[in-house]
N, C-alpha and C. Protein backbone atom coordinates (compact mmCIF):
# COMPACT_ATOMS: atom_id res chain seq x y z
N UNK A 1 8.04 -22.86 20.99
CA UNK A 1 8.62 -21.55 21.15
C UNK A 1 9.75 -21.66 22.17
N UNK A 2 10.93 -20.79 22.38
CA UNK A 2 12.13 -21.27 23.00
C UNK A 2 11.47 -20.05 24.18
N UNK A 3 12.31 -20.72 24.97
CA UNK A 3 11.96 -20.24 26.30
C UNK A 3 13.31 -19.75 27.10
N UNK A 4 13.34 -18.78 27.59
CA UNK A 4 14.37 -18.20 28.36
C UNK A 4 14.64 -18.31 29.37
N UNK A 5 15.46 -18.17 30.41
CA UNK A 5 15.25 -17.56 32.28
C UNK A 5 16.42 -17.19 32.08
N UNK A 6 16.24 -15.92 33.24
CA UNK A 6 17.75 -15.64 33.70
C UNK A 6 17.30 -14.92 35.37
N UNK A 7 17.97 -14.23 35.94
CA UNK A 7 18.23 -13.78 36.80
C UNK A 7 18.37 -12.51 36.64
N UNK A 8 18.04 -11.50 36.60
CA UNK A 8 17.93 -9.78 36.40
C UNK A 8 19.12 -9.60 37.42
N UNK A 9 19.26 -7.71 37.24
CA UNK A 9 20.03 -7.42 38.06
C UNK A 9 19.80 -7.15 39.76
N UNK A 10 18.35 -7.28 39.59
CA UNK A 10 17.45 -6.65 40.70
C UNK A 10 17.28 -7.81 41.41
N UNK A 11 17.52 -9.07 40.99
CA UNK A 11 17.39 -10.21 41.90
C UNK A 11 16.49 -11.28 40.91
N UNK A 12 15.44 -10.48 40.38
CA UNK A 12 14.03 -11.09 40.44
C UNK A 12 14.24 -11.85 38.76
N UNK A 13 13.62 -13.48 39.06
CA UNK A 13 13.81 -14.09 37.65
C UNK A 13 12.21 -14.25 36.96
N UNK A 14 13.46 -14.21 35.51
CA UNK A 14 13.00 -13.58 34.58
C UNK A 14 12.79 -14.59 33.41
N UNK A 15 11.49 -15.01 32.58
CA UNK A 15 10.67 -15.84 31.82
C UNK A 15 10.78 -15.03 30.25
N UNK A 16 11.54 -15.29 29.13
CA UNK A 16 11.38 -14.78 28.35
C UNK A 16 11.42 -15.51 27.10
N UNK A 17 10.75 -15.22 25.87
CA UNK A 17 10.99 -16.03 24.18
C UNK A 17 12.23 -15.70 23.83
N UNK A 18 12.62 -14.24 24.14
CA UNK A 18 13.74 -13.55 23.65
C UNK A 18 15.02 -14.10 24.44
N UNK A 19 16.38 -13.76 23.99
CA UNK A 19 17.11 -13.58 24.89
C UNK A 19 17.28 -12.90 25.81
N UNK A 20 18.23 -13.06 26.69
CA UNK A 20 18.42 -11.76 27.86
C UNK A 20 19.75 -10.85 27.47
N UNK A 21 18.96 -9.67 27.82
CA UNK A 21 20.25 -8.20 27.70
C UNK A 21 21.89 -8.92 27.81
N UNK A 22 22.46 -8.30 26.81
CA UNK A 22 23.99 -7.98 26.73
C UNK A 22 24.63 -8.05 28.40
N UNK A 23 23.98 -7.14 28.91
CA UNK A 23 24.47 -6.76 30.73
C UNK A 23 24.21 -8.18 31.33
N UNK A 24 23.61 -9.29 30.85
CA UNK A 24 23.08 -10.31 31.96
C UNK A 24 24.67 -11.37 32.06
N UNK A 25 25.19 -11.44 32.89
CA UNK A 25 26.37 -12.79 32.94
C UNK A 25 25.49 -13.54 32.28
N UNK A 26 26.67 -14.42 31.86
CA UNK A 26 26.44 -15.25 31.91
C UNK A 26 26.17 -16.60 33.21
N UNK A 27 26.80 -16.35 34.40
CA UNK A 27 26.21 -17.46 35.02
C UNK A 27 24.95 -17.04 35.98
N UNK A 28 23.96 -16.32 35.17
CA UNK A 28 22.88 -15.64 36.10
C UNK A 28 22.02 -16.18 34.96
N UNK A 29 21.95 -16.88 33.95
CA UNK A 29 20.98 -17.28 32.64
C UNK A 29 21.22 -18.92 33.16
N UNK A 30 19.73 -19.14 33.79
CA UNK A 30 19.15 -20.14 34.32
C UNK A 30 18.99 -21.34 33.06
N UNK A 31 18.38 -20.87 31.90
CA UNK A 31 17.89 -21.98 31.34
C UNK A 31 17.92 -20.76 29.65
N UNK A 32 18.59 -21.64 28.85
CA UNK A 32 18.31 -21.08 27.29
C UNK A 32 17.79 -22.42 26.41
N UNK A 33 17.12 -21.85 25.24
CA UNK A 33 16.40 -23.05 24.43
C UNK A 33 17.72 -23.63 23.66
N UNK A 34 18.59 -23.33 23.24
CA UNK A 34 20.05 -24.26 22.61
C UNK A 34 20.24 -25.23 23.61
N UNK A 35 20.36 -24.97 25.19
CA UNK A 35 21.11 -26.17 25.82
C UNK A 35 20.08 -26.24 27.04
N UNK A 36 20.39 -27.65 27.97
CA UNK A 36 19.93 -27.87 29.02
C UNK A 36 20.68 -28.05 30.17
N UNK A 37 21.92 -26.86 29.69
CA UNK A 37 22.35 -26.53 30.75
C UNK A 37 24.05 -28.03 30.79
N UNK A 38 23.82 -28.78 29.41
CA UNK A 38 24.77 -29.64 29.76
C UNK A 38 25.88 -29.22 28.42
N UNK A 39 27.05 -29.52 28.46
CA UNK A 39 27.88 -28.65 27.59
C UNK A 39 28.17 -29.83 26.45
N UNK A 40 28.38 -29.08 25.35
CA UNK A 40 28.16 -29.62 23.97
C UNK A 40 29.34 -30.55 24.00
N UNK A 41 29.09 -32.16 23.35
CA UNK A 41 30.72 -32.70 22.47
C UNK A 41 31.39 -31.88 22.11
N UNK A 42 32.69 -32.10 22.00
CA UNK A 42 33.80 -31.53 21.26
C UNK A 42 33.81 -31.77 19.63
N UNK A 43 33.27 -32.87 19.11
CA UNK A 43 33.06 -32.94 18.16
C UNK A 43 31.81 -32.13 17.28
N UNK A 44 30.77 -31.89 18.17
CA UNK A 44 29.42 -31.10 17.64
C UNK A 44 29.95 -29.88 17.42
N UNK A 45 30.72 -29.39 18.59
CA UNK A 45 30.96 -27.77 18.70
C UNK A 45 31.71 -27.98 17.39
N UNK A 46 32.95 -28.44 17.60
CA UNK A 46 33.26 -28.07 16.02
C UNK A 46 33.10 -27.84 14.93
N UNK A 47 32.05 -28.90 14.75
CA UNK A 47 31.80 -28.86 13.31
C UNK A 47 30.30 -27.56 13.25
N UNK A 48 29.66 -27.35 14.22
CA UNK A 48 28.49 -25.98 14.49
C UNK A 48 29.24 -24.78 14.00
N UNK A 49 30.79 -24.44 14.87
CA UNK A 49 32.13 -23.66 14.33
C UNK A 49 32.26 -23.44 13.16
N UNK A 50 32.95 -24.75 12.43
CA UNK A 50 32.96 -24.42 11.45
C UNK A 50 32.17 -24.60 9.76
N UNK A 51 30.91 -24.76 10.38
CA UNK A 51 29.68 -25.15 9.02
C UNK A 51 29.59 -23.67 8.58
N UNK A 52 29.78 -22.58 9.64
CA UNK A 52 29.07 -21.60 8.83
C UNK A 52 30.24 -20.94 8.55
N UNK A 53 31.73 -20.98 8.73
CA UNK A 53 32.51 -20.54 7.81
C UNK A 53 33.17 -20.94 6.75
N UNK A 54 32.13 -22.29 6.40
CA UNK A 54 32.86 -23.17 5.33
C UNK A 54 31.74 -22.77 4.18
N UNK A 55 30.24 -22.16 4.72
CA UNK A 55 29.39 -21.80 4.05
C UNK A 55 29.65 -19.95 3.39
N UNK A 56 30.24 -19.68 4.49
CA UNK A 56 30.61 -18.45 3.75
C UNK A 56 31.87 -18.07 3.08
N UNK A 57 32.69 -19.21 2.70
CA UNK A 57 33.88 -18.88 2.05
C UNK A 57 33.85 -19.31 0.58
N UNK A 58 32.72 -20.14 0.27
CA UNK A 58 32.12 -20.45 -0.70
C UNK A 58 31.96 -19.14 -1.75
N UNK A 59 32.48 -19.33 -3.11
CA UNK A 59 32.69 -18.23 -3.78
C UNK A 59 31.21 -17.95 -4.38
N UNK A 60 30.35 -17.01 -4.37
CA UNK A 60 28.99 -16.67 -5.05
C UNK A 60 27.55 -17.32 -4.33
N UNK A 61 28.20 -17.99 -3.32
CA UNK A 61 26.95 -18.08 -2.14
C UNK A 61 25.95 -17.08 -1.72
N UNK A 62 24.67 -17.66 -1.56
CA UNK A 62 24.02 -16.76 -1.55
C UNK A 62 23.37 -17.06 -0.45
N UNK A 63 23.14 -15.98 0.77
CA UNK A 63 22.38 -16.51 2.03
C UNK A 63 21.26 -16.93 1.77
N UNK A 64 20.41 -18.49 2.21
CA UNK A 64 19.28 -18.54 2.05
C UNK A 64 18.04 -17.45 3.10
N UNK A 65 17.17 -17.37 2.83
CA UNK A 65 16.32 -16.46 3.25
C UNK A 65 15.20 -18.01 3.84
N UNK A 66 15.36 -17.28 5.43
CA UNK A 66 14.24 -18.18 6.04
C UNK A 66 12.43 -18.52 4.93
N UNK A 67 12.06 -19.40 5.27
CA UNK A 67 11.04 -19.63 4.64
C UNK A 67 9.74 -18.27 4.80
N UNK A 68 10.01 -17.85 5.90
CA UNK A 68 9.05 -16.54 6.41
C UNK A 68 9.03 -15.51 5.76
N UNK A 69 10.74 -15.04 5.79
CA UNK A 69 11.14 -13.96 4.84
C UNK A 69 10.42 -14.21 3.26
N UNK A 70 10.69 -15.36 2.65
CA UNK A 70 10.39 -15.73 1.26
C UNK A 70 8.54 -15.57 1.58
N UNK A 71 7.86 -15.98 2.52
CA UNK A 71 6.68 -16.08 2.07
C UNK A 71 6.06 -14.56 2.20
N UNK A 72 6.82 -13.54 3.33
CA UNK A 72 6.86 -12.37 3.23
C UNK A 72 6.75 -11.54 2.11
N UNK A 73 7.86 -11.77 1.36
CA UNK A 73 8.19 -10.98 0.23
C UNK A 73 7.14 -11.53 -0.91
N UNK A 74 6.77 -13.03 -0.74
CA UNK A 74 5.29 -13.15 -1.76
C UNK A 74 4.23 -12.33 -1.23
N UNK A 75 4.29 -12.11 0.18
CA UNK A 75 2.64 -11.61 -0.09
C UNK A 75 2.82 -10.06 -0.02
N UNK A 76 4.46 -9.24 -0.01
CA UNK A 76 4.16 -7.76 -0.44
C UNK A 76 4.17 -7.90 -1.74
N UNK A 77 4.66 -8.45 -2.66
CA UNK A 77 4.75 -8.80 -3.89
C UNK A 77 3.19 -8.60 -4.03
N UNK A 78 2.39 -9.49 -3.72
CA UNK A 78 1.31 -9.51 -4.06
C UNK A 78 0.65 -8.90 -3.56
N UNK A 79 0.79 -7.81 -2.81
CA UNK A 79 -0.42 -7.04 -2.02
C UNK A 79 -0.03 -5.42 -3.16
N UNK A 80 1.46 -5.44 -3.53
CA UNK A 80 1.46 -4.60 -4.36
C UNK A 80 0.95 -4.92 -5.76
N UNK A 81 0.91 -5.73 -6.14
CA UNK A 81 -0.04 -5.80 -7.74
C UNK A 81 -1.20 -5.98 -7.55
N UNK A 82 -1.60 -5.65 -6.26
CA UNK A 82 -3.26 -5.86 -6.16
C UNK A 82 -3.47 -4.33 -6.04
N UNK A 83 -2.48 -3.64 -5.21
CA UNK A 83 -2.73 -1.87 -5.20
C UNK A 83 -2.59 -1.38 -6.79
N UNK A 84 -1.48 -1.77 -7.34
CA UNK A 84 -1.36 -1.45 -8.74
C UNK A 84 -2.27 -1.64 -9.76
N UNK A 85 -3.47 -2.71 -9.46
CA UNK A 85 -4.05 -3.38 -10.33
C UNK A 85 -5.68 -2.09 -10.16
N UNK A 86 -5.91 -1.96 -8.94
CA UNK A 86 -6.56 -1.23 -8.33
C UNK A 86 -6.26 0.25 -8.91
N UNK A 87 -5.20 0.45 -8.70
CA UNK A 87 -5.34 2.34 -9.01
C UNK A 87 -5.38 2.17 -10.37
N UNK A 88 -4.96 0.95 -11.16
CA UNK A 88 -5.26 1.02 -12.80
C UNK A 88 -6.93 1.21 -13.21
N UNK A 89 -7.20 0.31 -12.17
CA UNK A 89 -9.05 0.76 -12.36
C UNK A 89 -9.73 1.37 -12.23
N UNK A 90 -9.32 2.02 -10.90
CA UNK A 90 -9.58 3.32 -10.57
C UNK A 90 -9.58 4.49 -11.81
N UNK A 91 -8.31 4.54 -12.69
CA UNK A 91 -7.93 5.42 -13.26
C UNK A 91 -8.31 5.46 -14.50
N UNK A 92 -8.87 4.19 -14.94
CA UNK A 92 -9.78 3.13 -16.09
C UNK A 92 -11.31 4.34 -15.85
N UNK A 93 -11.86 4.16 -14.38
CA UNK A 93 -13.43 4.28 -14.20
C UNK A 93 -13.50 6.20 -14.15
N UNK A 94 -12.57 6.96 -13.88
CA UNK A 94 -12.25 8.10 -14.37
C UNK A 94 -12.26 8.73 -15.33
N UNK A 95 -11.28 8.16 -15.79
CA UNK A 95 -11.12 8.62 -17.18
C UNK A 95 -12.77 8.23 -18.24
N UNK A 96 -13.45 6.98 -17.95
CA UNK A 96 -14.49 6.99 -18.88
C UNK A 96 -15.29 7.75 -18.48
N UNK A 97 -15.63 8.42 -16.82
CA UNK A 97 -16.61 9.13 -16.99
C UNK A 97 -16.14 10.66 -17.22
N UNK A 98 -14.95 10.89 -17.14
CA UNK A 98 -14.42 12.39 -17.32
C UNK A 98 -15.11 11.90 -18.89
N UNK A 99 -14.77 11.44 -19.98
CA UNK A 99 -14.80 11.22 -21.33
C UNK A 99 -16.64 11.19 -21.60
N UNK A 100 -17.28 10.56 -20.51
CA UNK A 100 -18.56 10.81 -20.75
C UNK A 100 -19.09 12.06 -20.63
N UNK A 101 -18.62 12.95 -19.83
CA UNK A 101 -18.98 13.96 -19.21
C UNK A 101 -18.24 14.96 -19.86
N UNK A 102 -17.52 14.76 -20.65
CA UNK A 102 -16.76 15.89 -21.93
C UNK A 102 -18.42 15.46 -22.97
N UNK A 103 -18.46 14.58 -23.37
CA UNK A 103 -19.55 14.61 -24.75
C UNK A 103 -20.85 14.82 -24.44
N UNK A 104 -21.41 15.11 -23.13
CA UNK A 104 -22.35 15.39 -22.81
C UNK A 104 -22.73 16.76 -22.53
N UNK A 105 -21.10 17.61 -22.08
CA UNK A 105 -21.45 18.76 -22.10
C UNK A 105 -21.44 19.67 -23.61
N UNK A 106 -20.51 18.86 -24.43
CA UNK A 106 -20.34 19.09 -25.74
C UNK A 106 -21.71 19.15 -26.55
N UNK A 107 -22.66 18.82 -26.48
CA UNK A 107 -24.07 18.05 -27.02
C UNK A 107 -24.86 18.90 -26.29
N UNK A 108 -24.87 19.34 -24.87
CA UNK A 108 -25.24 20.43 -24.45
C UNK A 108 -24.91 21.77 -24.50
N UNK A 109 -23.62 22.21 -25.33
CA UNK A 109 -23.30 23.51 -25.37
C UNK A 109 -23.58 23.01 -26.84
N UNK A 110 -23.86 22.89 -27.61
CA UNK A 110 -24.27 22.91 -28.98
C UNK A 110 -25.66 23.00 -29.06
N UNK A 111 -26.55 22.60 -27.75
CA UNK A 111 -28.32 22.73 -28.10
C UNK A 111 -27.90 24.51 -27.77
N UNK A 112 -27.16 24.53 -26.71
CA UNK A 112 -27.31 26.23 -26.54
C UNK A 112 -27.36 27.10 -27.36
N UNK A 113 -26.32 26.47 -27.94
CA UNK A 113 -25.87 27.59 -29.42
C UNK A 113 -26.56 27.69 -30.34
N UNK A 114 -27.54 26.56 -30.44
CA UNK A 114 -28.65 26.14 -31.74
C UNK A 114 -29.39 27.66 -31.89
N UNK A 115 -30.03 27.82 -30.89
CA UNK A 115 -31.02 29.11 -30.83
C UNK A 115 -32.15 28.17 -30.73
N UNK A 116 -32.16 27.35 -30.44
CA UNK A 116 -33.80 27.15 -30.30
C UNK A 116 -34.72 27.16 -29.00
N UNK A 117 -35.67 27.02 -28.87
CA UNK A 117 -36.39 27.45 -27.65
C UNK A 117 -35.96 26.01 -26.44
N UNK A 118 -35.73 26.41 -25.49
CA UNK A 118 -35.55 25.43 -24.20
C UNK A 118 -36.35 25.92 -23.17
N UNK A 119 -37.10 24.71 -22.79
CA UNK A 119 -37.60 24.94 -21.72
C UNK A 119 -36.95 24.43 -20.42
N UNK A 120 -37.36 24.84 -19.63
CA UNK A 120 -37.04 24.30 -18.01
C UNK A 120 -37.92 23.46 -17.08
N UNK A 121 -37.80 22.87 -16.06
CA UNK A 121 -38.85 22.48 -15.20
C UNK A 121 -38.37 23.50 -14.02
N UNK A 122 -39.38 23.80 -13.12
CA UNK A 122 -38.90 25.29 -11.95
C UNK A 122 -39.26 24.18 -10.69
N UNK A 123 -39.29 24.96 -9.88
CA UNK A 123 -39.35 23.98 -8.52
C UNK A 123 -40.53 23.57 -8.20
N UNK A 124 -41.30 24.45 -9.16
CA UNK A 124 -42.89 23.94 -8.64
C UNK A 124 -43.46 22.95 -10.14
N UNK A 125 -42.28 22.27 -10.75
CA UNK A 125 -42.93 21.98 -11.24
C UNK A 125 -43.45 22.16 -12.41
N UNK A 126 -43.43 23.47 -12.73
CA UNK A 126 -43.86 24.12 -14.08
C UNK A 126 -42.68 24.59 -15.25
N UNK A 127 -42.82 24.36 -16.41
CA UNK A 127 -42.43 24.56 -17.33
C UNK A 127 -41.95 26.12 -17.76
N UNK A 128 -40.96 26.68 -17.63
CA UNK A 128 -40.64 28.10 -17.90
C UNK A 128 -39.50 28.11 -19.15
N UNK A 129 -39.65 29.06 -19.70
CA UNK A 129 -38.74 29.38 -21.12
C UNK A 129 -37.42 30.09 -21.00
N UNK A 130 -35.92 29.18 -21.47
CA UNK A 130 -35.26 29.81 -20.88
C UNK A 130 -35.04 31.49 -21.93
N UNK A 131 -34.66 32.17 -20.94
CA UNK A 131 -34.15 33.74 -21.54
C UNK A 131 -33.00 33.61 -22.05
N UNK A 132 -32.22 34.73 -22.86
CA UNK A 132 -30.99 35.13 -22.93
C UNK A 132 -30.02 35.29 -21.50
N UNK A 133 -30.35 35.63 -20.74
CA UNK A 133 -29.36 35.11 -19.21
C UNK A 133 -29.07 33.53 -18.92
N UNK A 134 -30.20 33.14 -18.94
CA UNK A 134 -29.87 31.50 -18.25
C UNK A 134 -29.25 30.91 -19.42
N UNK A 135 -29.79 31.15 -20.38
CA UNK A 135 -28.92 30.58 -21.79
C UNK A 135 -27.64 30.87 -21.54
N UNK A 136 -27.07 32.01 -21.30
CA UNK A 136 -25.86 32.51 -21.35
C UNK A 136 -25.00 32.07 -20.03
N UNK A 137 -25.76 31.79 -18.90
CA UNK A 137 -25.13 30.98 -17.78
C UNK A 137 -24.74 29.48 -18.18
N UNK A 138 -25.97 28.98 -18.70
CA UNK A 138 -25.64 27.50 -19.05
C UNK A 138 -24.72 27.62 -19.95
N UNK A 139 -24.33 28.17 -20.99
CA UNK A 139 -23.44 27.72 -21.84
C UNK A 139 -22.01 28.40 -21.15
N UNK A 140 -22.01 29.34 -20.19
CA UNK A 140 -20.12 29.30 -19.60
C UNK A 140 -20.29 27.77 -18.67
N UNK A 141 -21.55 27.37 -17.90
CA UNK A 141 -20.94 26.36 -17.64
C UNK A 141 -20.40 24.96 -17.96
N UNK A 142 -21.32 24.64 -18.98
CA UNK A 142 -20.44 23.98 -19.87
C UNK A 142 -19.41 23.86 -20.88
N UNK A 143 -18.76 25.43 -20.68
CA UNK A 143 -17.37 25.99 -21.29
C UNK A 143 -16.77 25.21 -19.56
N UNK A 144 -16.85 25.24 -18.72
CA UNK A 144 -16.33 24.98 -17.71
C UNK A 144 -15.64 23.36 -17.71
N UNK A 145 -16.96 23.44 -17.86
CA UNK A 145 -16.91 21.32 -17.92
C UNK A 145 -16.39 20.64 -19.11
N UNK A 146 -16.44 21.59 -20.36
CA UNK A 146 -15.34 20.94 -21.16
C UNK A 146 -14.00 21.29 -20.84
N UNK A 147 -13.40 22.70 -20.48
CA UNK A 147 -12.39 22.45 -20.21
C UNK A 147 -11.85 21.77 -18.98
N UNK A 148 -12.54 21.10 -18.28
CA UNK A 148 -12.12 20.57 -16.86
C UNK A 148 -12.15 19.14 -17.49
N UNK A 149 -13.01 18.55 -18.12
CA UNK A 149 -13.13 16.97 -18.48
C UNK A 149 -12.47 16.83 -19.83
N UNK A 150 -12.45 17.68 -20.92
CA UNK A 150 -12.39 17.13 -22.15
C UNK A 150 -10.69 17.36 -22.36
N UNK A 151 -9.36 18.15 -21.49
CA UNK A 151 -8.47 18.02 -21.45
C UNK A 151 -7.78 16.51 -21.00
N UNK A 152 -6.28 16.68 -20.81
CA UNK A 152 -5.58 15.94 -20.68
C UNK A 152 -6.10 15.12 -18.63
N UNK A 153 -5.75 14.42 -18.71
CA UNK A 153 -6.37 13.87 -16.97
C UNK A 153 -5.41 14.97 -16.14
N UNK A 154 -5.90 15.54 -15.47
CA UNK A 154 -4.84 16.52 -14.23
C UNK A 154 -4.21 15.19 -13.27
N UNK A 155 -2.77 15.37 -12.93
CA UNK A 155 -1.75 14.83 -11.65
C UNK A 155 -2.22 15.09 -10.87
N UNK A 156 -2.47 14.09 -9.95
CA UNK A 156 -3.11 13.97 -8.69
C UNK A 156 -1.59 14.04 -7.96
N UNK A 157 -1.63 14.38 -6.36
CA UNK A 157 -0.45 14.12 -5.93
C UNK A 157 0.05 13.21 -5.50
N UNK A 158 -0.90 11.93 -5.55
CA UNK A 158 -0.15 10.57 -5.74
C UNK A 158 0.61 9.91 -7.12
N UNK A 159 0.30 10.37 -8.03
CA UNK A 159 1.05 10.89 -9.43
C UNK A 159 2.10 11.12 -9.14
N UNK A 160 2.27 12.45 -8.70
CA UNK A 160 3.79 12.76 -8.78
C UNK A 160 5.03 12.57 -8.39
């Protein structure tokens, strides 16, 4: 890891990975990770000069992307087709039980309609006969539940 020093404005020196502030002189920066403080050939500097404007005059060059960036962009890449893959299943395990739960109430508003005798179990347990009321409750609520399940899937507002 590159290592910094400089000299603050306040006196007091200063240990850093980063560089030091714009405001710092230069002859108050003790130690930077490029040099050890001894000044470059004339020949190095040059050609450091001019590598990267010989790289960018190059017609259809394309900046390479540090290895980090690239392994970056694989793993949002891949953290998004794992969300995508996910709300597909999600939306898979929905939809079959909305679809179960349409033909079940369907199968149950058709015993209603039959006319035939239904019984109940009550809280204690015992067997009671339903009336014309509870008949007539149970079957709006499964007017309910078909139209809530057996339509089109409702937009969630992550949908939209």
């Amino acid at each position: 890891m590159a290592q910094w020093q400089w000299i603050d404005g306040t006196g007091r020196k200063v240990f850093s990975d980063t560089a030091p502030p714009s405001g710092i002189p230069e002859k108050n920066i003790v130690k930077s990770p490029a040099s050890t403080r001894a000044p470059l050939p004339a020949a190095v500097a040059a050609a450091a000069a001019s590598a990267p404007a010989a790289t960018a005059s190059q017609p259809g060059a394309t900046p390479q992307l540090p290895a980090r960036d690239e392994e970056l962009e694989a793993r949002k890449k891949q953290a998004d087709e794992a969300e995508q893959a996910r709300r597909k299943a999600d939306e898979q395990r929905v939809a079959k039980g909305r679809a179960e739960s349409c033909e079940r109430a369907r199968k149950a508003k058709g015993v209603m309609e039959s006319g035939t005798r239904l019984a109940t179990t009550n809280a204690k347990g015992e067997r009671e006969i339903m009336d014309d009321k509870a008949r007539a409750a149970e079957t709006r609520r499964m007017d309910d539940i078909i139209r809530s399940d057996c339509g089109p899937m409702p937009k969630t507002a992550a949908a939209q």
